[in-house]
Protein backbone atom coordinates (compact mmCIF):
# COMPACT_ATOMS: atom_id res chain seq x y z
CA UNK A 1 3.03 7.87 12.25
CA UNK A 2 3.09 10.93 9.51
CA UNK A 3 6.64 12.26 8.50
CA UNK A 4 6.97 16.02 6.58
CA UNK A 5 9.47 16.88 4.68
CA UNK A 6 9.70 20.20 3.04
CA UNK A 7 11.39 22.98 1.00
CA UNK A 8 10.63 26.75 -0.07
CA UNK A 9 8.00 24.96 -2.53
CA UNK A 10 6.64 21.52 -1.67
CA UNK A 11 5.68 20.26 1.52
CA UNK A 12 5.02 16.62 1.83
CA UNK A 13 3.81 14.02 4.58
CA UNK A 14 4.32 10.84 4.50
CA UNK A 15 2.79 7.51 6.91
CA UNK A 16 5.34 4.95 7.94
CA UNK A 17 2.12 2.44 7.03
CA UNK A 18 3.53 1.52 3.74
CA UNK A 19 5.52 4.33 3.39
CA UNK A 20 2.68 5.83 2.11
CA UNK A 21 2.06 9.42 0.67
CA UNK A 22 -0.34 11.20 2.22
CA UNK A 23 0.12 15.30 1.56
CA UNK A 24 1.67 16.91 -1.54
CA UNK A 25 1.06 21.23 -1.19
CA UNK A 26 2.07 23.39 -3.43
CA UNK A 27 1.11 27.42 -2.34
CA UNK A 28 -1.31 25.71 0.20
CA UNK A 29 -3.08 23.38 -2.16
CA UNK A 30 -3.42 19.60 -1.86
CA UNK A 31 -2.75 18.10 -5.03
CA UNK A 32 -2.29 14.68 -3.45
CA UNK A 33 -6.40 12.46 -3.32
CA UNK A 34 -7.17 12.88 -0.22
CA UNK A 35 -8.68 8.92 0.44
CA UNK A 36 -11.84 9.49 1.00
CA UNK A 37 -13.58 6.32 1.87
CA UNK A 38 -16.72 6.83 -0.13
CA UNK A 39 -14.78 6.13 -3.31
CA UNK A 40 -11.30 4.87 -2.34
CA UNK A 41 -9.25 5.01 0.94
CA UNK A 42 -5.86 4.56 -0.46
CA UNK A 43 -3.52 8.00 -1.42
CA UNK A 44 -0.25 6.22 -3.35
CA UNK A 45 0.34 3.00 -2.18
CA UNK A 46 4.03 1.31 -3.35
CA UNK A 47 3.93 -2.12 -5.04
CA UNK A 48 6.20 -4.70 -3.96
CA UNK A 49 7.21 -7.65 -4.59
CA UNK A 50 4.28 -7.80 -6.93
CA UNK A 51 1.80 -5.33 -8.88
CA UNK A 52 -1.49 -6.10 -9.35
CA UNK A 53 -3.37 -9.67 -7.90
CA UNK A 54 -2.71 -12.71 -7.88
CA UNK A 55 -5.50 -14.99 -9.53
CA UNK A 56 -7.94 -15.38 -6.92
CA UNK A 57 -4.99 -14.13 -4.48
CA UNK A 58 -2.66 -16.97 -4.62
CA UNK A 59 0.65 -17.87 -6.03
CA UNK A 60 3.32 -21.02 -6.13
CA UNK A 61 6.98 -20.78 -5.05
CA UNK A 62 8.96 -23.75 -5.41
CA UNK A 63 6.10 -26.10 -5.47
CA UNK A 64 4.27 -24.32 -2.40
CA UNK A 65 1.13 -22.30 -2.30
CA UNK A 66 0.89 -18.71 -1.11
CA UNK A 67 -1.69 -16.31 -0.23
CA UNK A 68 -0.75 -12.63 -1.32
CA UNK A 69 -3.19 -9.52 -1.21
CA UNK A 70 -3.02 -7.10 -4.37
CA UNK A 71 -0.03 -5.10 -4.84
CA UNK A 72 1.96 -7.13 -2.57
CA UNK A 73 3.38 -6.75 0.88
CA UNK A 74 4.73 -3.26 1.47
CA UNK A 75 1.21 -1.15 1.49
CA UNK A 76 0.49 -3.39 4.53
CA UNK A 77 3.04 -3.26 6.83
CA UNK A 78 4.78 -0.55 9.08
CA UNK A 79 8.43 0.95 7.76
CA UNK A 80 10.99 2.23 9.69
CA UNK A 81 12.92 5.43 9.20
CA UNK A 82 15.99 4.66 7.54
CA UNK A 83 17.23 8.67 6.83
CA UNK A 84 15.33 11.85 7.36
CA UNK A 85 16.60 15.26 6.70
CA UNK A 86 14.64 18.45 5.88
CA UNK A 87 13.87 17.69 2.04
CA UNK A 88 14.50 13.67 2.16
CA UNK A 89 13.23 10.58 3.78
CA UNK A 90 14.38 7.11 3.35
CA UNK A 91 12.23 4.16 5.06
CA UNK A 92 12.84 0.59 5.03
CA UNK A 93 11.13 -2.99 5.89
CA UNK A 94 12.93 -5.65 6.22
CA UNK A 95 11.73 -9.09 5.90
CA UNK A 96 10.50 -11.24 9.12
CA UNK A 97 8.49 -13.79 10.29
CA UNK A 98 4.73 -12.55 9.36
CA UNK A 99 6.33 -11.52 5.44
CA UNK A 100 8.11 -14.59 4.77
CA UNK A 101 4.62 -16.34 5.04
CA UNK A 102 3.54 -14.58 2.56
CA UNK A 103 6.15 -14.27 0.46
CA UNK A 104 9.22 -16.30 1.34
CA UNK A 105 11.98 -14.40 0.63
CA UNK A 106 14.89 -12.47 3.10
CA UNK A 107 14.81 -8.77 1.36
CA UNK A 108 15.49 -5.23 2.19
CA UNK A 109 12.76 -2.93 0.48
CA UNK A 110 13.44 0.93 0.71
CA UNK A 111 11.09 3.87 -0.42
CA UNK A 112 13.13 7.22 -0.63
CA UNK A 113 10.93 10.43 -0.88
CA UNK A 114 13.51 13.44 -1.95
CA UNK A 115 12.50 16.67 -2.69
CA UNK A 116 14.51 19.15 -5.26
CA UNK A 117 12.42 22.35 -6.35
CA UNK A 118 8.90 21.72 -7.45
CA UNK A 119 10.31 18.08 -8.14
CA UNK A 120 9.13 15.24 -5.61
CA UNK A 121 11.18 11.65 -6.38
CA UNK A 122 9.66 8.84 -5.37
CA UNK A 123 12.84 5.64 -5.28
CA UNK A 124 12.31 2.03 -4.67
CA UNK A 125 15.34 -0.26 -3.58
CA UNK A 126 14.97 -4.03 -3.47
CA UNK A 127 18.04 -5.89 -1.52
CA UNK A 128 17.95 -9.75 -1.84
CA UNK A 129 19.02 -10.64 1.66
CA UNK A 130 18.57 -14.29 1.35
CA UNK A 131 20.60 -17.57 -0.53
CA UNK A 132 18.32 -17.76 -3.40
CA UNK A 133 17.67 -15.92 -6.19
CA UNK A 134 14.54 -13.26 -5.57
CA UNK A 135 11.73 -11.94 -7.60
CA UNK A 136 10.18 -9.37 -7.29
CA UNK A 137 8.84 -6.01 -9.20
CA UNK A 138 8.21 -2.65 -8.33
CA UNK A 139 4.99 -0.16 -9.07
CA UNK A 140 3.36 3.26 -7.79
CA UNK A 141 0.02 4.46 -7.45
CA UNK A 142 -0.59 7.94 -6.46
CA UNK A 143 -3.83 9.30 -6.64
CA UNK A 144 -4.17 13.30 -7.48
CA UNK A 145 -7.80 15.54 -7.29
CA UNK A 146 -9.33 16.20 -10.11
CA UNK A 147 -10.01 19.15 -10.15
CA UNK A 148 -6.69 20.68 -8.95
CA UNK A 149 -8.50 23.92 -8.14
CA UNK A 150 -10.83 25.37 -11.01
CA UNK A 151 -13.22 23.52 -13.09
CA UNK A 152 -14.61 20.13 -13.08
CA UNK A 153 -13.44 16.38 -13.66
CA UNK A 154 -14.45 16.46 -17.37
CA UNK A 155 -12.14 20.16 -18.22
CA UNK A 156 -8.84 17.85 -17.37
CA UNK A 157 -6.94 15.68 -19.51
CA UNK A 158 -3.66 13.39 -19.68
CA UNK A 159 -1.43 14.49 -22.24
CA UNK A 160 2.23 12.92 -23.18
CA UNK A 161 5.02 14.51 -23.47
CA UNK A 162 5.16 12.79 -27.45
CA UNK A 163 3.06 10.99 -29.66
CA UNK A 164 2.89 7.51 -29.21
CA UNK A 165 1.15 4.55 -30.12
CA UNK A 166 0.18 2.85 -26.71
CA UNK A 167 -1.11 -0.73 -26.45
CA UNK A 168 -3.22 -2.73 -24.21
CA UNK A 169 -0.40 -4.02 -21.63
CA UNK A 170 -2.99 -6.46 -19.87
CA UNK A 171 -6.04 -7.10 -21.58
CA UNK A 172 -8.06 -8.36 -19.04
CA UNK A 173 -8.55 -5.00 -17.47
CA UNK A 174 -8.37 -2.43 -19.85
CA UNK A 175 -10.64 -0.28 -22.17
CA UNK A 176 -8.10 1.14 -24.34
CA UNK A 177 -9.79 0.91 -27.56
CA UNK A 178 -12.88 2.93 -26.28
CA UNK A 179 -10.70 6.05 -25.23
CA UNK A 180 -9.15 6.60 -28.94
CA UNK A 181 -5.57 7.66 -28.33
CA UNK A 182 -3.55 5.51 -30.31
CA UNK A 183 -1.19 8.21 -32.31
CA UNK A 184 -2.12 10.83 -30.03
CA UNK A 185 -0.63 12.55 -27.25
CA UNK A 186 -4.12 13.59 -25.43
CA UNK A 187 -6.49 11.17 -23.35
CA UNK A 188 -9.91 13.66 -22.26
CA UNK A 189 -11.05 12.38 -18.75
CA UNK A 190 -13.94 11.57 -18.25
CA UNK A 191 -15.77 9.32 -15.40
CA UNK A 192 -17.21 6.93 -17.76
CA UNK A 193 -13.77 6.66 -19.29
CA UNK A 194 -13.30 3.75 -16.21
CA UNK A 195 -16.84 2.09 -16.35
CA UNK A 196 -14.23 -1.26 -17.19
CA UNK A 197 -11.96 -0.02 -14.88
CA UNK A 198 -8.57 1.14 -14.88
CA UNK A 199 -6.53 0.93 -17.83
CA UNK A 200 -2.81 -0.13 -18.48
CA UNK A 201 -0.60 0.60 -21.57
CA UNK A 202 2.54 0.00 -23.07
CA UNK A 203 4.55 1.60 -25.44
CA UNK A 204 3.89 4.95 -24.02
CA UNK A 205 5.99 8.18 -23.69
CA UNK A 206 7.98 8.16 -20.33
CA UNK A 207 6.19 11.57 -19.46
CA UNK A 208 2.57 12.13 -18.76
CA UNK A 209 1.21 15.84 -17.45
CA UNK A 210 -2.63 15.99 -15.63
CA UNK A 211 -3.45 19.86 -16.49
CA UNK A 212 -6.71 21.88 -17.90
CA UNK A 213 -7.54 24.60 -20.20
CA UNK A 214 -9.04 26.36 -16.96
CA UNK A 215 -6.34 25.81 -14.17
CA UNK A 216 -2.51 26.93 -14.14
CA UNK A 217 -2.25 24.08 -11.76
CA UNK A 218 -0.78 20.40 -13.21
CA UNK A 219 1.09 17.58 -12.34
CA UNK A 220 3.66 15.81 -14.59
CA UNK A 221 5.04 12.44 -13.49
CA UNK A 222 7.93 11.09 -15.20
CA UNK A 223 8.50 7.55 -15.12
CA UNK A 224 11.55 5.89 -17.69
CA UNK A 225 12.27 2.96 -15.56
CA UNK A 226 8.78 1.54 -15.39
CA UNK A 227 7.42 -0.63 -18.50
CA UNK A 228 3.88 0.24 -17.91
CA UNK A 229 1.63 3.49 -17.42
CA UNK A 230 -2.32 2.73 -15.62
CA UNK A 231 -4.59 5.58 -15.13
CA UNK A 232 -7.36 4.28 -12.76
CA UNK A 233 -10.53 5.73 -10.81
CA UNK A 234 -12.86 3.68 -8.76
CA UNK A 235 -15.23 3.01 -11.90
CA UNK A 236 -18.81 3.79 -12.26
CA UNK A 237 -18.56 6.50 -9.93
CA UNK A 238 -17.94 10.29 -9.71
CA UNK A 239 -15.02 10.00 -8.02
CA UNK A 240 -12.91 13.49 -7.94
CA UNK A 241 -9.75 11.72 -8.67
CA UNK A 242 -7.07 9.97 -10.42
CA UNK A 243 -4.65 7.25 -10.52
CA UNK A 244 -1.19 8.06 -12.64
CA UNK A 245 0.53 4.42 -12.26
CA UNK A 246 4.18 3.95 -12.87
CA UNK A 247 4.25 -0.32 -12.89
CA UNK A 248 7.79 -2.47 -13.72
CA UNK A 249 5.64 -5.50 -13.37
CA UNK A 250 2.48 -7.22 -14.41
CA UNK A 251 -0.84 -8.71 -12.87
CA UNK A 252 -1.15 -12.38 -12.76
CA UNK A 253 -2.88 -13.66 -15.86
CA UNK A 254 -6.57 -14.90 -14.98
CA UNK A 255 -7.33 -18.81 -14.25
CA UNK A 256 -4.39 -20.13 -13.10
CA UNK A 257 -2.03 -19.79 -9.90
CA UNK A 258 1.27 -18.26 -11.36
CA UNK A 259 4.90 -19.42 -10.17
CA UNK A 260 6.62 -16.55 -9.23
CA UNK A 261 9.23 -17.55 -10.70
CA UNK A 262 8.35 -17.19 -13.95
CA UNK A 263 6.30 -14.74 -13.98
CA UNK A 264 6.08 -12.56 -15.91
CA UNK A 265 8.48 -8.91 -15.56
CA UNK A 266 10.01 -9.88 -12.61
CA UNK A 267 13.56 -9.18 -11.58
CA UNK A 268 15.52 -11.58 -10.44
CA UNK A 269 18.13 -10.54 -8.10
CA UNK A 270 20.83 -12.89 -6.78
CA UNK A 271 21.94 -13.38 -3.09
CA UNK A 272 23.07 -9.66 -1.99
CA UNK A 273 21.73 -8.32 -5.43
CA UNK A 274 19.91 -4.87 -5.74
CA UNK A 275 17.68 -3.14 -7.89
CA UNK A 276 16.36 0.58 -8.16
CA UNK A 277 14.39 2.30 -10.02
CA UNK A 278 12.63 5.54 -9.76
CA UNK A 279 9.91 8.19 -10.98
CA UNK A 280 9.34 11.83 -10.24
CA UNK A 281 6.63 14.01 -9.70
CA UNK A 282 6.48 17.36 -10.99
CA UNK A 283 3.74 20.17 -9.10
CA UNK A 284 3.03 23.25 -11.16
């Protein structure tokens, strides 16, 4: 089921199938991708308790093997409706039979949309419900059209809100070197630009703005709680989109089942424990 929340700028939906995005207007205009099949179906799914795959999609906990799609468990699985008022909604899943055989852990996860002028906030909440000590990790993935309104895929750019030096955060899937913005604040898009797919960095600015020369129209997302930044488009295509990625965590490293437990930029919350973090979304 789709849920709207709204104020005298923004006017949102949301499914309770992940808690995922599905609308972001602005005047009329649908800045949020739109999942077209023909390139990719998802909007902006939420990440939890892992970003990324698992090599070959499995994992070990405490000596047992696992089978865990990519990005984890929330994208696939109904939430409830925790809180909604006009310009907020809060949902929730909670743990149960069908997640704990995936990944075998008693949690509370909560996604909290909140609205404050052109501002949309996007909140993740991780409760460890259980006896043992819990990882997990947190990450977003909104797609927005490219273009917003005027011009074409190739007038828009990326641009940080400082210069920075960013670095390949995971190696395996990344084509940082070919895109030349080491030092710079600007990344040109282009569809080639994902031929090796998506692309992850660290050591980035904790603000990144999607805007052209020939539109008024942009979207800034603002992200200082997550480690990572991705910028992704279905590659070899002419897909009319992209990926902004806000990521706490890490992908498995290729060849070899990982232990949770170790893994790499996981939390690890104690019994009744809880961890939040958040980014926003800014719609000009």
């Amino acid at each position: 089921m789709n849920y709207t929340i709204k104020n005298n700028i923004l006017t949102i939906e949301i499914s309770s199938m992940g808690a995922e995005l599905m609308s972001v207007k602005k005047d009329g205009v649908e800045y949020l991708w739109q999942g077209d099949p023909q390139y990719w179906s998802g909007r902006a799914y939420n990440l939890f308790p892992a970003c990324g795959r698992m090599w070959e999609g499995k994992y070990i906990c405490k000596g047992t093997t696992y089978e865990m799609k990519i990005h984890g468990i929330a994208r696939y699985n109904e939430c409830k409706v925790y809180e909604h008022t006009d310009d907020k909604i809060v949902f929730i899943l909670e743990s149960n039979e069908d997640t704990r055989k995936i990944y075998p852990f008693d949690f509370k996860f909560f996604v909290e949309f909140s609205l404050d002028g052109n501002k949309l906030t996007t909140k993740y909440t991780a409760i460890n419900m259980g006896d043992t000590v819990m990882p997990c990790t947190f990450g977003g993935h909104p797609g927005f059209n490219v273009p917003l309104d005027n011009g074409e895929f190739d007038d828009y750019y990326l641009e940080f809100s400082e210069e920075c030096t960013p670095t390949d955060a995971f190696p395996q899937a990344c084509n940082l070197d070919d895109i030349l913005i080491k030092g710079k604040k600007v990344i040109n898009l282009t569809h080639s630009l994902f031929d090796n797919d998506s692309f992850f960095m660290a050591d980035v600015a904790d603000t990144i703005t999607l805007k052209s020369n020939k539109s008024d129209r942009s979207v800034t997302v603002v992200y200082p709680d997550f480690k990572y930044l991705g910028v992704w488009q279905t590659p070899k295509t002419d897909a009319p989109f992209v990926c902004i990625e806000p990521w706490c965590g890490s992908p498995a490293p290729l060849g070899e089942y990982s232990d949770i437990d170790t893994m790499k930029d996981m939390y690890h919350l104690e019994p009744n424990e809880s961890k939040t973090v958040s980014f926003d979304i800014i719609i000009k």
